[in-house]
C-alpha atoms as a PDB file:
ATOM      1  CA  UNK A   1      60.386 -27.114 -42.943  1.00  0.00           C
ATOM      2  CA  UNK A   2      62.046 -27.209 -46.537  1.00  0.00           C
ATOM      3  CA  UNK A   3      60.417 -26.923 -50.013  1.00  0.00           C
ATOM      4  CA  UNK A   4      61.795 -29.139 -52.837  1.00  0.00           C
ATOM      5  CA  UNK A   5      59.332 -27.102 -54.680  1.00  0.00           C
ATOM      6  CA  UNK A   6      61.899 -24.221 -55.495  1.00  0.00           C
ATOM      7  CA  UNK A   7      64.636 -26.853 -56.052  1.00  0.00           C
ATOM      8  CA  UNK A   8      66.616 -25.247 -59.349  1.00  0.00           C
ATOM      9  CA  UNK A   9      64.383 -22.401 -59.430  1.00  0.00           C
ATOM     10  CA  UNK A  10      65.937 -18.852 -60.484  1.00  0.00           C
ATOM     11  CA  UNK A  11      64.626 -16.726 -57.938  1.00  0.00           C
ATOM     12  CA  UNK A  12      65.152 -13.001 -57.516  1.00  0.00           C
ATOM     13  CA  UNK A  13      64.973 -11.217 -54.138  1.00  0.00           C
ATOM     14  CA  UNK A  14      65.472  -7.608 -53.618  1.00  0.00           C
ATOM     15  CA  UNK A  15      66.644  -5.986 -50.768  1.00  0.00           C
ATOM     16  CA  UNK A  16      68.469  -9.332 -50.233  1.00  0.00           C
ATOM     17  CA  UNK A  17      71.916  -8.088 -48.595  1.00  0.00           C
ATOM     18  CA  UNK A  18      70.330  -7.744 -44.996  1.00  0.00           C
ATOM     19  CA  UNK A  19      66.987  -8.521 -42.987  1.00  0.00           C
ATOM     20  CA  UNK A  20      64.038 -10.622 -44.430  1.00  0.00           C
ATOM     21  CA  UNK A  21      65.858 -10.740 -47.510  1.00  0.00           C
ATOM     22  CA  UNK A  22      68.941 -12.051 -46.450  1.00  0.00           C
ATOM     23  CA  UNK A  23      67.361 -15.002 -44.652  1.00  0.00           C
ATOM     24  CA  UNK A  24      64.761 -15.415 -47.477  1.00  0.00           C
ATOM     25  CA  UNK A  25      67.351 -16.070 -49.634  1.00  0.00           C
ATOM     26  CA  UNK A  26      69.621 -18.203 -47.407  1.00  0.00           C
ATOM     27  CA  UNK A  27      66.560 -20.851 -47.043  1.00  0.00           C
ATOM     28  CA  UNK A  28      66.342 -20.605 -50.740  1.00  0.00           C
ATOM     29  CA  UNK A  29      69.651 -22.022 -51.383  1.00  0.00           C
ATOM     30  CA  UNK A  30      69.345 -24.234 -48.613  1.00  0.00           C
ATOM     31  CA  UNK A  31      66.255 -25.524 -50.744  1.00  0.00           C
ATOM     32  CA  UNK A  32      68.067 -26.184 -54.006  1.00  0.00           C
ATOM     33  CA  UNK A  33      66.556 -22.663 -55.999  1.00  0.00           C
ATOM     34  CA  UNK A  34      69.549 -20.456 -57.467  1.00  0.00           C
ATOM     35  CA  UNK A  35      69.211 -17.065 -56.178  1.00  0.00           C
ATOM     36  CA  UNK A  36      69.856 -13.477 -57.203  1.00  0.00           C
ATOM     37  CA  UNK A  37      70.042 -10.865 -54.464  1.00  0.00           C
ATOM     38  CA  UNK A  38      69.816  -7.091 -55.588  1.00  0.00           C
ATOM     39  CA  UNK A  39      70.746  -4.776 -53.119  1.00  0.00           C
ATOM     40  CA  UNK A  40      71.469  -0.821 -53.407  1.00  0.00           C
ATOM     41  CA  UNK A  41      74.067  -1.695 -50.963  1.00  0.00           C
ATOM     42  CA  UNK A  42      77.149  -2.469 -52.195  1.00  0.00           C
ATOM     43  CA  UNK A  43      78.933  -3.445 -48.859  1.00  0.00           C
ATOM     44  CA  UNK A  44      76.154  -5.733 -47.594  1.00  0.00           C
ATOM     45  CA  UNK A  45      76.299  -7.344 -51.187  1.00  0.00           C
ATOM     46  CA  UNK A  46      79.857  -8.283 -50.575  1.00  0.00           C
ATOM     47  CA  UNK A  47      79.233  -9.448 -47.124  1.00  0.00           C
ATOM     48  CA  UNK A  48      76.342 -11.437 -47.971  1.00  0.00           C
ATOM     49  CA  UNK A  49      78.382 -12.934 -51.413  1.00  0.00           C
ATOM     50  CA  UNK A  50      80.786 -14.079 -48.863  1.00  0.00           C
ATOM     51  CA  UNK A  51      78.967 -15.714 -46.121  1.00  0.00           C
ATOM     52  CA  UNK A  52      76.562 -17.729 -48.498  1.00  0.00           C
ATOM     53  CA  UNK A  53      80.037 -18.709 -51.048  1.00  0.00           C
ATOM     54  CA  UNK A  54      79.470 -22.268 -50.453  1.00  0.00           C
ATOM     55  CA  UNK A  55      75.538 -22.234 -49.810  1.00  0.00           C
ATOM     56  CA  UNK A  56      74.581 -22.976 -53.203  1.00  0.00           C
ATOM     57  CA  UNK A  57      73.910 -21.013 -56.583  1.00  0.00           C
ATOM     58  CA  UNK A  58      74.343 -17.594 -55.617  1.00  0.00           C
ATOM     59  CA  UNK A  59      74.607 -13.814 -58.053  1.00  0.00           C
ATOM     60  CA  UNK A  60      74.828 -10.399 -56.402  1.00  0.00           C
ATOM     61  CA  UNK A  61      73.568  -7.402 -58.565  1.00  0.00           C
ATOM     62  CA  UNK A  62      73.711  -3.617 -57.407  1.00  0.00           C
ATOM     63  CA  UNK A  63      70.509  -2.572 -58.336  1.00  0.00           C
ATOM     64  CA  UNK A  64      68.458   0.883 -57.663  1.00  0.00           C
ATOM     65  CA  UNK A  65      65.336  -0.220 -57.987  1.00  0.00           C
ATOM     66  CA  UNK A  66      63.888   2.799 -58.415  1.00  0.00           C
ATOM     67  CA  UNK A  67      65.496   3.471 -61.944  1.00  0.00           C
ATOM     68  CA  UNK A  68      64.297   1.713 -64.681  1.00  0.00           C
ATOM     69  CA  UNK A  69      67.752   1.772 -66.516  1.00  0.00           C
ATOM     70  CA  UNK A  70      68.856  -0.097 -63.413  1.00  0.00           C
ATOM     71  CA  UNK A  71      66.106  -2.505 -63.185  1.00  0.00           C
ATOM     72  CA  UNK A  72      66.307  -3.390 -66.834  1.00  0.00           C
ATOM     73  CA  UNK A  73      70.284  -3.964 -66.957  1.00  0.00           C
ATOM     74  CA  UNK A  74      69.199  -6.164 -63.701  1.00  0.00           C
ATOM     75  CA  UNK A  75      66.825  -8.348 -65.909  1.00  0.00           C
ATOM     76  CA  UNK A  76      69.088  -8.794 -68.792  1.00  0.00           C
ATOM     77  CA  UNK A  77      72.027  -9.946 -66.546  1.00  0.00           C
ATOM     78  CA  UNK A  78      69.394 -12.543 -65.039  1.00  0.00           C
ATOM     79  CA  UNK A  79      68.535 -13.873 -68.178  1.00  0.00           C
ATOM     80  CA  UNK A  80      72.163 -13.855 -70.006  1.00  0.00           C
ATOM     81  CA  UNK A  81      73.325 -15.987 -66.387  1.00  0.00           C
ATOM     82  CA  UNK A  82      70.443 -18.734 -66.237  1.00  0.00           C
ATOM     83  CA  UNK A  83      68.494 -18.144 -68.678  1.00  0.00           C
ATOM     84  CA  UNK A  84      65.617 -17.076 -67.165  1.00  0.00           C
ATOM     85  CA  UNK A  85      63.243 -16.308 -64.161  1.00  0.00           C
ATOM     86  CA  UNK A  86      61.006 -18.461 -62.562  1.00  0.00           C
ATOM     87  CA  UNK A  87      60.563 -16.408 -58.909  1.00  0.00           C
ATOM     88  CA  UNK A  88      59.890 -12.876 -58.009  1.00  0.00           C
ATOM     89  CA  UNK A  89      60.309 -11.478 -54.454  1.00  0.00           C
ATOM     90  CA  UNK A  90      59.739  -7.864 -53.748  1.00  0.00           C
ATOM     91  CA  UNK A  91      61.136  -7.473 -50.465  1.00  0.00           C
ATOM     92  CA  UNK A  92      63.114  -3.626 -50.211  1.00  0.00           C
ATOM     93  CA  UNK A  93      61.208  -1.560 -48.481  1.00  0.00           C
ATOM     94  CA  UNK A  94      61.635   2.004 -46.893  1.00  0.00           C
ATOM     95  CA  UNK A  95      60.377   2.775 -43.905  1.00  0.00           C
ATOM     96  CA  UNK A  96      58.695   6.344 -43.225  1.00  0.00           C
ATOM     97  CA  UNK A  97      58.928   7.950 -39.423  1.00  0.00           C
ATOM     98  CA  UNK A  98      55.209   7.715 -38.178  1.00  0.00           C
ATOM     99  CA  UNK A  99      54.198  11.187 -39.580  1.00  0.00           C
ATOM    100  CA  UNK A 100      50.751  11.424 -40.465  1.00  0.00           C
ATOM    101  CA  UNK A 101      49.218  13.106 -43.356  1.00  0.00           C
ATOM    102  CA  UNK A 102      49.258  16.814 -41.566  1.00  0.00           C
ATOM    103  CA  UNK A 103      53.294  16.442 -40.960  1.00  0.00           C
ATOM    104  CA  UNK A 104      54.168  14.304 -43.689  1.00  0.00           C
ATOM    105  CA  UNK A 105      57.254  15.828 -46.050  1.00  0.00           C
ATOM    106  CA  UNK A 106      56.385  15.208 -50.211  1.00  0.00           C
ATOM    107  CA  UNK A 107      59.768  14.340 -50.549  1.00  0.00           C
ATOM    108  CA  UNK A 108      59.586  11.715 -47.931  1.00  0.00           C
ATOM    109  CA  UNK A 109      56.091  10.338 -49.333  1.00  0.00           C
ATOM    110  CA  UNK A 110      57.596  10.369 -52.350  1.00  0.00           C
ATOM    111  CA  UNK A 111      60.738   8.114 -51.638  1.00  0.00           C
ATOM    112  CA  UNK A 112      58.914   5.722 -50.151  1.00  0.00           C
ATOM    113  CA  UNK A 113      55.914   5.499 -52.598  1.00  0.00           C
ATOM    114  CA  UNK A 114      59.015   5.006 -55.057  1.00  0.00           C
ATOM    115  CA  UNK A 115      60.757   2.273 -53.129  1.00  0.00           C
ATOM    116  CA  UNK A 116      57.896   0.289 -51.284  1.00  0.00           C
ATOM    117  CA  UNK A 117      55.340   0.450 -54.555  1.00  0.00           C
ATOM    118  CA  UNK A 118      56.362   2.209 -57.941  1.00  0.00           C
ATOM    119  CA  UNK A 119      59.790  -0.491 -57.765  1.00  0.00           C
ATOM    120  CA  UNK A 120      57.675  -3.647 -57.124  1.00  0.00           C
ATOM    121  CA  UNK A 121      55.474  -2.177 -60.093  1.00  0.00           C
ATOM    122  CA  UNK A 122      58.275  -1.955 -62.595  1.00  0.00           C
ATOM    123  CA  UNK A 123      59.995  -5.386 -61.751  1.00  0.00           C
ATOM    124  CA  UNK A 124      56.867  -7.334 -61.394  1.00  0.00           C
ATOM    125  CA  UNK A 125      55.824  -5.526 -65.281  1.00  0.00           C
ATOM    126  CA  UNK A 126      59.461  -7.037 -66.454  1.00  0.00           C
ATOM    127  CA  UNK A 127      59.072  -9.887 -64.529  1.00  0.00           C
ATOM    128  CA  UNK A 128      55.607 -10.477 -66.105  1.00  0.00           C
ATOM    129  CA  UNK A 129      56.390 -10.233 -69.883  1.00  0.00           C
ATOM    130  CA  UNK A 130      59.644 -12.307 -69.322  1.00  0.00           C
ATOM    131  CA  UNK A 131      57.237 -15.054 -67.735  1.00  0.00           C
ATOM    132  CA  UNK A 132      54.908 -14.647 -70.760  1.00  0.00           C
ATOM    133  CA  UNK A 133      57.620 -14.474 -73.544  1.00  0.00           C
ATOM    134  CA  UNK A 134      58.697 -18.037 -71.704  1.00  0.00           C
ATOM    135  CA  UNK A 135      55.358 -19.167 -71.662  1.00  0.00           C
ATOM    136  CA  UNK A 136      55.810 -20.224 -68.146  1.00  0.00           C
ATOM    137  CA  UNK A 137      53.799 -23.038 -66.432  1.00  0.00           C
ATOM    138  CA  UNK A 138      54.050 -21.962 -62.904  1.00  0.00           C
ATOM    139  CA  UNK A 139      55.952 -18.656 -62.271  1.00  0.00           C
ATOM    140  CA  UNK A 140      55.570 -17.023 -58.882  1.00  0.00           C
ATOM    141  CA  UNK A 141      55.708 -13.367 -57.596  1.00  0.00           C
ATOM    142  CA  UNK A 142      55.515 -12.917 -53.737  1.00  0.00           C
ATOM    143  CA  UNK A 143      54.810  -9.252 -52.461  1.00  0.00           C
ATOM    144  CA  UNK A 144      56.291  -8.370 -48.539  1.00  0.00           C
ATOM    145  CA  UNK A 145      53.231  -6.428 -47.494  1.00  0.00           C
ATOM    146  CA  UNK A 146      52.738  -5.658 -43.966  1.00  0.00           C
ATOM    147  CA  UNK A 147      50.295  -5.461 -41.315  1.00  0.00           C
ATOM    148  CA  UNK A 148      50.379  -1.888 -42.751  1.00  0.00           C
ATOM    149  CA  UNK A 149      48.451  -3.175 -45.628  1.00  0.00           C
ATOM    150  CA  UNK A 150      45.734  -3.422 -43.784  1.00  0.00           C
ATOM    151  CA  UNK A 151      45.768  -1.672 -40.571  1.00  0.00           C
ATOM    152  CA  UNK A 152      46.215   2.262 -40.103  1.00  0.00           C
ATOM    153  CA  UNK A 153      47.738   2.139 -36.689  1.00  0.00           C
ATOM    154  CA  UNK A 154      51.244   0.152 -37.413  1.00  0.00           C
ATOM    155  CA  UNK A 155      53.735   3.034 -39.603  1.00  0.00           C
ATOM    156  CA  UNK A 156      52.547   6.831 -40.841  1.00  0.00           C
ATOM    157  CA  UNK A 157      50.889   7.499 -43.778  1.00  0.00           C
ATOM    158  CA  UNK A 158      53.319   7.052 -46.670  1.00  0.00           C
ATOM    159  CA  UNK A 159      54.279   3.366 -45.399  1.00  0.00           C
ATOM    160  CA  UNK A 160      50.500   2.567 -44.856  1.00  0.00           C
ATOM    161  CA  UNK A 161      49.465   4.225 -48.617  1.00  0.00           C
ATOM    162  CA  UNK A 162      52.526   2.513 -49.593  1.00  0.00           C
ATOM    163  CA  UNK A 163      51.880  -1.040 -48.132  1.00  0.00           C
ATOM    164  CA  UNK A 164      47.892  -0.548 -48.910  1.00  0.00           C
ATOM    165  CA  UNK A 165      48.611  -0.216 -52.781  1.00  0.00           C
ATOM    166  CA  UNK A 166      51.149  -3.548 -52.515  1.00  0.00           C
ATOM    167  CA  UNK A 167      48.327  -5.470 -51.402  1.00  0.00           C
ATOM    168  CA  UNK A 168      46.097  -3.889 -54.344  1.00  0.00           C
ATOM    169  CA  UNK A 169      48.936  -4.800 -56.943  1.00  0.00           C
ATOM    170  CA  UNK A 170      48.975  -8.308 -55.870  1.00  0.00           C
ATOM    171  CA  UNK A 171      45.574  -9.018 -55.717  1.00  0.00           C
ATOM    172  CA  UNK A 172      45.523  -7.615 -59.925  1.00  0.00           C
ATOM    173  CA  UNK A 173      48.318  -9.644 -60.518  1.00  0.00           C
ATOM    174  CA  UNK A 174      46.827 -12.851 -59.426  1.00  0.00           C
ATOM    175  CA  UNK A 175      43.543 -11.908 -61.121  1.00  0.00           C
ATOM    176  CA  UNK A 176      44.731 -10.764 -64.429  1.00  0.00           C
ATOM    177  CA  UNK A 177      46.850 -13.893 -65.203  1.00  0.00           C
ATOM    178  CA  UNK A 178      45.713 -16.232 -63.407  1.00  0.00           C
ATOM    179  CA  UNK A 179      45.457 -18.579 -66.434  1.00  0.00           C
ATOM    180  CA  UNK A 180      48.856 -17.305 -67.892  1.00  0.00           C
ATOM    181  CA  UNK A 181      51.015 -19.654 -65.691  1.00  0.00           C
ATOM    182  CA  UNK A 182      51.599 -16.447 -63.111  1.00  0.00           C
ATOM    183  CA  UNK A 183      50.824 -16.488 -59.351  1.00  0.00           C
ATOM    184  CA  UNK A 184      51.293 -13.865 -56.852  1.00  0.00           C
ATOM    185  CA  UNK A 185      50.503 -13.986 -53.244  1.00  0.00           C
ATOM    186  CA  UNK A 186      51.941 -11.769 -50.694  1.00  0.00           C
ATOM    187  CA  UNK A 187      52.298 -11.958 -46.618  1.00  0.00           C
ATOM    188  CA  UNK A 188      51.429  -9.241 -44.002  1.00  0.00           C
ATOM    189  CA  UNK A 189      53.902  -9.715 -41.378  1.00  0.00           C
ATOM    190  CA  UNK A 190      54.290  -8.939 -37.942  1.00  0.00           C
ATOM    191  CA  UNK A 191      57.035  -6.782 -36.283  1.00  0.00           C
ATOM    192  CA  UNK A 192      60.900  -8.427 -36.957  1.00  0.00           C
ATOM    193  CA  UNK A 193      64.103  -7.519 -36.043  1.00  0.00           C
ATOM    194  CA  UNK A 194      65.338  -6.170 -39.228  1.00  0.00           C
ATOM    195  CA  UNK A 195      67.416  -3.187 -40.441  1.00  0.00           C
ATOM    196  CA  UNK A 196      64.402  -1.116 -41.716  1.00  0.00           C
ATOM    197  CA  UNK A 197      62.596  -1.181 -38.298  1.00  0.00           C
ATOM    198  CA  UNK A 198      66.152   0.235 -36.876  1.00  0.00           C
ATOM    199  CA  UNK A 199      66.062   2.764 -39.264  1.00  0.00           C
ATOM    200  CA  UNK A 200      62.431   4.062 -38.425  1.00  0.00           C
ATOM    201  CA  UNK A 201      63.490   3.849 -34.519  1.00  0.00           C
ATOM    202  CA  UNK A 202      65.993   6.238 -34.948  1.00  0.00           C
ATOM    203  CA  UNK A 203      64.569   9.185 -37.156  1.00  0.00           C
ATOM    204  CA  UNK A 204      61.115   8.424 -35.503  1.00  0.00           C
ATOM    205  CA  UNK A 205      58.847  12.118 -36.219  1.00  0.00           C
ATOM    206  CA  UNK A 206      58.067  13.637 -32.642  1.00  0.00           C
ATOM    207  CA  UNK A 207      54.310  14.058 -33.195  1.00  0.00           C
ATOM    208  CA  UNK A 208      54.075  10.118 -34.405  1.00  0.00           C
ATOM    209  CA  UNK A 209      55.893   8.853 -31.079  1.00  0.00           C
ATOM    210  CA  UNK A 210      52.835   8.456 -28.890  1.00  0.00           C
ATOM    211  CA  UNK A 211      51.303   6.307 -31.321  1.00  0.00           C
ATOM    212  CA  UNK A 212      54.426   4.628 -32.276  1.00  0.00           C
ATOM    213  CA  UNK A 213      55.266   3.224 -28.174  1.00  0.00           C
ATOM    214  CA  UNK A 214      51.827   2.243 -28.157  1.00  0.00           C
ATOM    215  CA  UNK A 215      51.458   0.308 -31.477  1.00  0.00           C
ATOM    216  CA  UNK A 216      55.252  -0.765 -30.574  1.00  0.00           C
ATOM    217  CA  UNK A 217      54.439  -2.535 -26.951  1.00  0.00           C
ATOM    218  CA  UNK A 218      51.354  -4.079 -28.093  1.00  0.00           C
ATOM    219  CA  UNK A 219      52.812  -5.845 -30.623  1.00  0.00           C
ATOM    220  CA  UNK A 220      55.965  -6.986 -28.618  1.00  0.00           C
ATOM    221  CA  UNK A 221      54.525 -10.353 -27.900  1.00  0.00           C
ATOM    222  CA  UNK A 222      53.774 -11.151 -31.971  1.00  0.00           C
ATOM    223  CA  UNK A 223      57.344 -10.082 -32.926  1.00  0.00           C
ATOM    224  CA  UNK A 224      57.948 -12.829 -35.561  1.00  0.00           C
ATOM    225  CA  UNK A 225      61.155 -13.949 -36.494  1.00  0.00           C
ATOM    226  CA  UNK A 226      62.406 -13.511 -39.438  1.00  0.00           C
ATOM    227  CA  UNK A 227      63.211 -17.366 -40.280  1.00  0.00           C
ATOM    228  CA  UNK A 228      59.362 -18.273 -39.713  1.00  0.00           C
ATOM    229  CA  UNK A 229      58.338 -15.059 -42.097  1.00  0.00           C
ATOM    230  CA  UNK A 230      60.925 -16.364 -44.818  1.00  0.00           C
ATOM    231  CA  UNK A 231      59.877 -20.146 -44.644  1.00  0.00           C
ATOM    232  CA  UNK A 232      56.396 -18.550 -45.525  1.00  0.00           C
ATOM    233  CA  UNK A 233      57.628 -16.609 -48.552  1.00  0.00           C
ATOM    234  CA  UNK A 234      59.791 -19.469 -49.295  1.00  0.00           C
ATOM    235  CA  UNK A 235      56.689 -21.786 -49.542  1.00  0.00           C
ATOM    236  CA  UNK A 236      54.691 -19.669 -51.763  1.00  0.00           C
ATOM    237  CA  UNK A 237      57.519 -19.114 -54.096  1.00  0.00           C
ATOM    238  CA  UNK A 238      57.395 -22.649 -54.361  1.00  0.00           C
ATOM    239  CA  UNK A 239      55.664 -25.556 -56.264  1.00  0.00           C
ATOM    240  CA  UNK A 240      54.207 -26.770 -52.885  1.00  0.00           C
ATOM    241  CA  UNK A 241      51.841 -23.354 -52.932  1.00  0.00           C
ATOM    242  CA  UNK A 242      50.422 -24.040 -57.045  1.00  0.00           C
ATOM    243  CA  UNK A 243      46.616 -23.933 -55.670  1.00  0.00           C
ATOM    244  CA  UNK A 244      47.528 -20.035 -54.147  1.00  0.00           C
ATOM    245  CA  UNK A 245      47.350 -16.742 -55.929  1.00  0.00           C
ATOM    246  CA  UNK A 246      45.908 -13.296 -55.046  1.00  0.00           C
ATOM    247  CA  UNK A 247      46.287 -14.903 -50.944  1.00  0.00           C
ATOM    248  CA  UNK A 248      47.221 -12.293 -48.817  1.00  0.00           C
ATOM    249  CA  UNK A 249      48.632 -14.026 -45.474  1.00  0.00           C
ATOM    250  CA  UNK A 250      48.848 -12.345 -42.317  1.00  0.00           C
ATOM    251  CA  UNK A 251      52.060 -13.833 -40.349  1.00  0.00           C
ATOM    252  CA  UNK A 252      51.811 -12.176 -36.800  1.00  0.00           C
ATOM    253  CA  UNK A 253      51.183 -14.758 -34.595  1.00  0.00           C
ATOM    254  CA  UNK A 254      47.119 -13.628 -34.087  1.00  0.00           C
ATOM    255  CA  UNK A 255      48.429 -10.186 -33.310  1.00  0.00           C
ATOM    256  CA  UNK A 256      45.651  -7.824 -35.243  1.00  0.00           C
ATOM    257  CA  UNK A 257      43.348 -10.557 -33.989  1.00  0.00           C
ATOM    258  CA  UNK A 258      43.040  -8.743 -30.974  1.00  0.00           C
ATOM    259  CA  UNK A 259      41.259  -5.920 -32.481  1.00  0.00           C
END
């Protein structure tokens, strides 16, 4: 499926040097859009730079999303380059380790409150008084929930909060400026094979493991991969998805249908 409807679109995607990202942005170029990648990652910036040279359109920033200094110096860059912004994808996320509430560390909670929700706060704030100063017609924000956002049984309790308050942000978004030219929409998907589910395999907490195998094998059958979850984000980053805001689409092939 392609989208002319992002066709010389400047469209940001965090997290972009690996996983959903990566492939998010690789069908972006693919559909004509011009496309930043931030990544914390310096090394998977340079890989990535160098596999999509001759896709299309294509800027790499080193960007800790976390920091407002960074975010902002991220922002002017864009707009010095091209211009503008016409797309925003929040797509970094941090993974917690299954712990519930009764083993979960602050400082863990609070990383991934900070990567996973205060971050996509901040850039969708710049994103949304750059899109107003523009007086854009159509700008676009998409939001990579999870089935986290709305389920309690898929991650521990900082992911879920985490994922929960994403959905919540979109959802205002969409409603508040509806009529300013702004949509956002955001997709719950299934498992994937990306590098943040290897990273909550391996430093898995001991008393979330029960519940982890269990949530882990039922869902082995609705693992979605990650070029069908990225044609979906590519879609409502595009023209082709005007009539959608404040839609939250679950992408896991009828999984949490089963409950």
């Amino acid at each position: 499926m392609s989208s002319q409807g992002v066709t010389g679109k400047i469209c940001l995607v965090t997290g972009g040097g690996g996983g959903l990202g990566k492939e998010i942005s690789k069908q972006l170029l693919a559909n004509g859009a011009k496309v930043v990648i931030c990544d914390i990652n310096q090394d998977l910036l340079d890989a990535t730079s160098k596999e999509f040279s001759d896709k299309g359109t294509l800027l790499t920033i080193q960007c800790d999303i976390t920091n407002t200094e960074s975010v902002e110096a991220m922002f002017e860059k864009i707009v010095q380059t091209y211009g503008q912004l016409d797309v925003l994808i929040n797509n970094a996320g941090l993974m917690d380790r299954f712990d519930p509430v009764g083993d979960l560390e602050q400082d863990l909670w609070a990383k991934v409150i900070a990567v996973n929700l205060t971050a996509p706060y901040l850039l969708s704030k710049l994103a949304v008084r750059h899109f107003l100063a523009r007086a854009a017609t159509n700008a676009a924000i998409v939001n990579i929930g999870s089935l986290s956002s709305q389920t309690g049984f898929s991650a521990g309790a900082a992911y879920t909060a985490s994922k929960h308050g994403l959905l919540g942000l979109s959802k205002n978004t969409a409603a508040f400026y509806r009529d300013k030219g702004i949509r956002c929409n955001l997709i719950m998907p299934g498992g994937m094979q990306t590098n943040i589910t290897t990273a909550f395999a391996q430093g898995i907490n001991q008393a979330g493991q029960e519940a982890a195998m269990a949530c882990f094998v039922a869902a082995k059958a609705s693992i979605v991969p990650l070029e069908e979850a990225a044609r979906l984000v590519v879609f409502l980053a595009s023209d082709d998805s005007m009539a959608l805001s404040g839609t939250c689409v679950t992408a896991d092939k009828g999984f949490t249908s089963l409950f």
